[in-house]
Protein backbone atom coordinates (compact mmCIF):
# COMPACT_ATOMS: atom_id res chain seq x y z
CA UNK A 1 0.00 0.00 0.00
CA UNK A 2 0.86 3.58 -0.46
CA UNK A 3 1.01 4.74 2.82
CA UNK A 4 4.65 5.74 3.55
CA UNK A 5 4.35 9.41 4.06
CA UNK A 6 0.47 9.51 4.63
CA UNK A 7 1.06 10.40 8.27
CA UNK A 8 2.79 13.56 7.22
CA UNK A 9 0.71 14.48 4.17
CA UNK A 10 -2.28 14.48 6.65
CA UNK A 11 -0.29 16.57 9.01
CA UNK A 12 0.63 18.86 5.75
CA UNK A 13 -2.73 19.39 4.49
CA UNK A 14 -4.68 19.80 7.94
CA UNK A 15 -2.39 22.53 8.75
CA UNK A 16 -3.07 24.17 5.47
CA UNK A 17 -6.79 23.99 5.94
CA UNK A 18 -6.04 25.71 9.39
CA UNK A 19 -3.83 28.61 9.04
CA UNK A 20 -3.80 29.47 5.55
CA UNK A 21 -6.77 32.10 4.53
CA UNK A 22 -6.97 31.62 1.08
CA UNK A 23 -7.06 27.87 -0.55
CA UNK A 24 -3.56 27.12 -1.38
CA UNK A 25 -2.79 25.12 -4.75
CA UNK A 26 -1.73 21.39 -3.39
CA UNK A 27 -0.21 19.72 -6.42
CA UNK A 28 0.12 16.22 -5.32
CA UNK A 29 2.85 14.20 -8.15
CA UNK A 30 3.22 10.06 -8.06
CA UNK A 31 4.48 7.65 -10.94
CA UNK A 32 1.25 6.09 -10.15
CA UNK A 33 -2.22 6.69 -8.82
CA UNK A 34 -3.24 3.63 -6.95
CA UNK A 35 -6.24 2.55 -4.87
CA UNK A 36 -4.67 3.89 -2.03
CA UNK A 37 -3.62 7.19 -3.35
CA UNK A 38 -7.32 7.58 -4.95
CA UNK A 39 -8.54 6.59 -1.18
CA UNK A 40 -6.39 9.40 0.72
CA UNK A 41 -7.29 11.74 -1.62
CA UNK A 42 -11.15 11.28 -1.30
CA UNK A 43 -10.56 11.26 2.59
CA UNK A 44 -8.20 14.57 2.89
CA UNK A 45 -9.04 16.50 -0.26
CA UNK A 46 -12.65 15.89 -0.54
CA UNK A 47 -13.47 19.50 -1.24
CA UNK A 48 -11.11 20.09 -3.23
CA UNK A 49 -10.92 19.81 -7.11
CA UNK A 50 -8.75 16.98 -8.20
CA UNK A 51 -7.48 17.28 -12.35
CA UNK A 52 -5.29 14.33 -12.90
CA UNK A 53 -2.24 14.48 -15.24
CA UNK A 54 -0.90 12.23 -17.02
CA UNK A 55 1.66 11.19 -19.77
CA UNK A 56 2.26 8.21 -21.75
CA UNK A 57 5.84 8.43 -21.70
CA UNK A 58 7.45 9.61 -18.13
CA UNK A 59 10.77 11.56 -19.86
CA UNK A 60 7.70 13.85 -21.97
CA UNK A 61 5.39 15.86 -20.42
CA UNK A 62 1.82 16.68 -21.44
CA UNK A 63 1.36 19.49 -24.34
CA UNK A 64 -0.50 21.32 -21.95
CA UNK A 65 2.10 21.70 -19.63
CA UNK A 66 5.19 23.54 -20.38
CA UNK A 67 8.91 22.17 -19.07
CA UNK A 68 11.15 24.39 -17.62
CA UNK A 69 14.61 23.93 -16.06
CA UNK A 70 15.58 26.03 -13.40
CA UNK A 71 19.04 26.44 -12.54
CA UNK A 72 19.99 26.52 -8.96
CA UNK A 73 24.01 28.08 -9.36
CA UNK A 74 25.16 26.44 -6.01
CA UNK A 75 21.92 28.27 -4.30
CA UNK A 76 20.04 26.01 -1.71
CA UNK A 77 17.23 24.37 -3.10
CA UNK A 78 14.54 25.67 -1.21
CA UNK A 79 14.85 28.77 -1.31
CA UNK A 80 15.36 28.46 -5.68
CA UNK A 81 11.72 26.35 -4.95
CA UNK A 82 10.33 29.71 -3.26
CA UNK A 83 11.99 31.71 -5.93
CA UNK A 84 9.77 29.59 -8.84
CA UNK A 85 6.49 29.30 -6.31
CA UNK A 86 6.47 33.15 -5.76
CA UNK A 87 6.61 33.58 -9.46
């Protein structure tokens, strides 16, 4: 089952239902979508509008999403991740 980091996810997402005032974007990315994943989803996102992607080939990705590379130049990674977020 895929359950290894539901304890946290739960954690994650309750805490963004508490503090945050406005409905944050939760993109949620797996190679797979199994019954388990559909089952967490329906329990903790409920309310929330779920629009699956999905690509036949996992080195392409869908022509309605656009690639881009992001180079971090020795910067930490999280704060090049809120660099891209906050754009």
């Amino acid at each position: 089952q895929d359950t290894f980091y539901q304890k946290e996810t739960s954690k994650l997402l309750q805490g963004l239902q508490e503090d945050c005032r406005v409905k944050p974007q939760v993109i949620i990315v797996g190679a797979t979508r199994t019954g388990a994943v559909s089952a967490f989803l329906r329990r903790h996102m409920n309310q929330t509008e779920v629009i699956p992607v999905v690509t036949t080939d996992a080195h392409v990705p869908p022509k309605h999403l656009e690639q881009v590379f992001v180079p971090t130049k020795g910067k930490r990674l999280l704060s090049v991740l809120y660099e891209v977020l906050g754009e």
